[in-house]
Protein backbone atom coordinates (compact mmCIF):
# COMPACT_ATOMS: atom_id res chain seq x y z
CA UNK A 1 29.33 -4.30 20.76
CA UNK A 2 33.20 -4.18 20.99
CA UNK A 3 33.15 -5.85 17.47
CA UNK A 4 31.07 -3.08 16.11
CA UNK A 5 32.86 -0.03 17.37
CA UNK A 6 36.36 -2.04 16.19
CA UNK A 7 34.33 -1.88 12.37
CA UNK A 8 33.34 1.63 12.81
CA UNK A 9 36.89 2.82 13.83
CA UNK A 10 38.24 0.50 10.90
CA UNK A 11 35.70 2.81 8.28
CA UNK A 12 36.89 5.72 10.34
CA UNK A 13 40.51 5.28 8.85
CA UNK A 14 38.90 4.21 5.37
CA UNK A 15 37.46 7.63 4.78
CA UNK A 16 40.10 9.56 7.19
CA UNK A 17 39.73 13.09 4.84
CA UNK A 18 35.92 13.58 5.57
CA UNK A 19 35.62 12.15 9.02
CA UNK A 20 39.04 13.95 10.34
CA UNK A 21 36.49 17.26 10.22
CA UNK A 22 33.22 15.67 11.07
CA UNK A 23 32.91 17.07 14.43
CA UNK A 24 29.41 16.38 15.51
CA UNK A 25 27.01 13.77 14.80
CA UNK A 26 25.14 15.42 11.83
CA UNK A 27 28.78 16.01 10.41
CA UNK A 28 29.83 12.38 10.63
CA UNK A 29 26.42 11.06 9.42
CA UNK A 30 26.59 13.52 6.33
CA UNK A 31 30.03 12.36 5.63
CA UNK A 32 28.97 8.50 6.03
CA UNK A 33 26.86 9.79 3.48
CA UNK A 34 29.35 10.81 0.93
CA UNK A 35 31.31 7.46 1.37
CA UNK A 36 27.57 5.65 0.30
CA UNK A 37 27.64 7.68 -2.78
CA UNK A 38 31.25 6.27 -3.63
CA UNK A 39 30.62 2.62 -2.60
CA UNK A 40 27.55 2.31 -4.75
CA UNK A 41 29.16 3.81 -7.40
CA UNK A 42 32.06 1.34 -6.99
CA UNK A 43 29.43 -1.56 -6.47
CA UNK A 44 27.66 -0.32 -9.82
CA UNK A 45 30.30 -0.79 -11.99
CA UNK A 46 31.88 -4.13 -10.30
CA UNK A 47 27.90 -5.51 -11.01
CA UNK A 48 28.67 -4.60 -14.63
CA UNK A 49 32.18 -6.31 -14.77
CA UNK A 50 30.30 -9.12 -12.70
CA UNK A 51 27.85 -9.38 -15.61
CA UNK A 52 30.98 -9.35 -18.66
CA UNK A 53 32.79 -11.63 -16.92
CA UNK A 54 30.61 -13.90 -15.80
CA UNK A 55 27.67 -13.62 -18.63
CA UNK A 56 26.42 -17.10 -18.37
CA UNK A 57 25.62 -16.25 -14.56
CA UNK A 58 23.72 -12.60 -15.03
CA UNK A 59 20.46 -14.08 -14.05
CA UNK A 60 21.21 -15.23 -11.56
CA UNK A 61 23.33 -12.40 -9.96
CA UNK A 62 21.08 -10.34 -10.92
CA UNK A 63 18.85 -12.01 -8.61
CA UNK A 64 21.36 -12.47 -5.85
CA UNK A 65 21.74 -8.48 -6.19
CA UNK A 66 18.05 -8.13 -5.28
CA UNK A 67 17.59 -9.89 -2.74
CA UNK A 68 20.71 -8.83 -0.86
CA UNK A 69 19.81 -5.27 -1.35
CA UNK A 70 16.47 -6.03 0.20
CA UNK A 71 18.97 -7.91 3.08
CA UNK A 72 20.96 -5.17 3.12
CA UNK A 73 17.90 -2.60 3.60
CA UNK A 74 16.35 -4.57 6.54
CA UNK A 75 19.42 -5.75 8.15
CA UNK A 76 20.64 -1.68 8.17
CA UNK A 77 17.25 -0.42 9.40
CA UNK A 78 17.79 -3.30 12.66
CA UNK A 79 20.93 -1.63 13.54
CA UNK A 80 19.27 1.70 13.06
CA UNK A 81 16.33 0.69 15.19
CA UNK A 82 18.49 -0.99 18.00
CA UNK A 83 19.93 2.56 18.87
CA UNK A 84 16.36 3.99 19.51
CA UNK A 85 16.16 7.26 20.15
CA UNK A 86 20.41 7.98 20.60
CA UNK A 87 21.91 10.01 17.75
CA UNK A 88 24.08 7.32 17.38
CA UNK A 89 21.96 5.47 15.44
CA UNK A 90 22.15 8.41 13.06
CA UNK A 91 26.08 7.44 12.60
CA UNK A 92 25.42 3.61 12.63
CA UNK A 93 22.63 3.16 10.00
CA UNK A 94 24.78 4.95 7.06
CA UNK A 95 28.02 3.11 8.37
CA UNK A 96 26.08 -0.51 8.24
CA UNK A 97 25.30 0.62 4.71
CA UNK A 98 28.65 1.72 3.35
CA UNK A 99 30.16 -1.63 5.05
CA UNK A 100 27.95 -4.01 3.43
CA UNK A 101 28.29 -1.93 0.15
CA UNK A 102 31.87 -2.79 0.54
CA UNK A 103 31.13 -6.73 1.35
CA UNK A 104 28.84 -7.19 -1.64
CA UNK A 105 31.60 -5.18 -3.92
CA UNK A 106 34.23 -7.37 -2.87
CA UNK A 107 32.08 -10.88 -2.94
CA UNK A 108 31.10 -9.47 -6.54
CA UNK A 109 34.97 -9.51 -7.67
CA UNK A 110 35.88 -12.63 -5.58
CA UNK A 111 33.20 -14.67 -7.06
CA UNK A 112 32.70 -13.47 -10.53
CA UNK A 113 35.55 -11.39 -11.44
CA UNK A 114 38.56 -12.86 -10.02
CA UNK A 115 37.64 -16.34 -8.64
């Protein structure tokens, strides 16, 4: 649990602006939020650089992309679910998406944009 709690201080500093006001649970879940909106947006157009780049591979990241949003999806809604009913799990569910939004971005450029 340490390990999570160092991540989710480490995303704090990421997005310092919007979480230096987020005062209550519903504020730093809405801003967690926001930073989703950016990351996909960021992932989005590294997929599209990932398909230039690499256009003899689009099939088959293509694929990769679907079945690590369907990772992604179930491996968030664990976290979410391991909170049970504590409002935390209202911070950790959006932060376990906007993390492995990050991962996948930077796996994208590593492996098909700048190997």
């Amino acid at each position: 649990i340490m390990k999570y709690i160092y991540l989710l201080l480490l995303s704090f500093n990421a997005y310092g602006s919007c979480l230096d006001g987020a005062d209550t649970t519903l504020d730093i879940s809405q801003c967690y939020s926001q930073m989703l909106k950016v990351e996909e947006g960021k992932l989005k157009k590294t997929l599209l650089q990932a398909y230039d780049t690499s256009d003899w591979v689009v099939d088959e990241i293509k694929l990769s992309q679907e079945s690590w949003v369907s990772y992604k999806n179930s491996h968030c809604g664990a976290v979410y679910a391991s909170y049970g009913r504590g409002t935390m799990r209202l911070i950790a569910h959006p932060s376990c998406l906007v993390d492995l939004t990050k991962q996948r971005r930077i796996e994208l450029q590593n492996n098909f944009i700048n190997p």
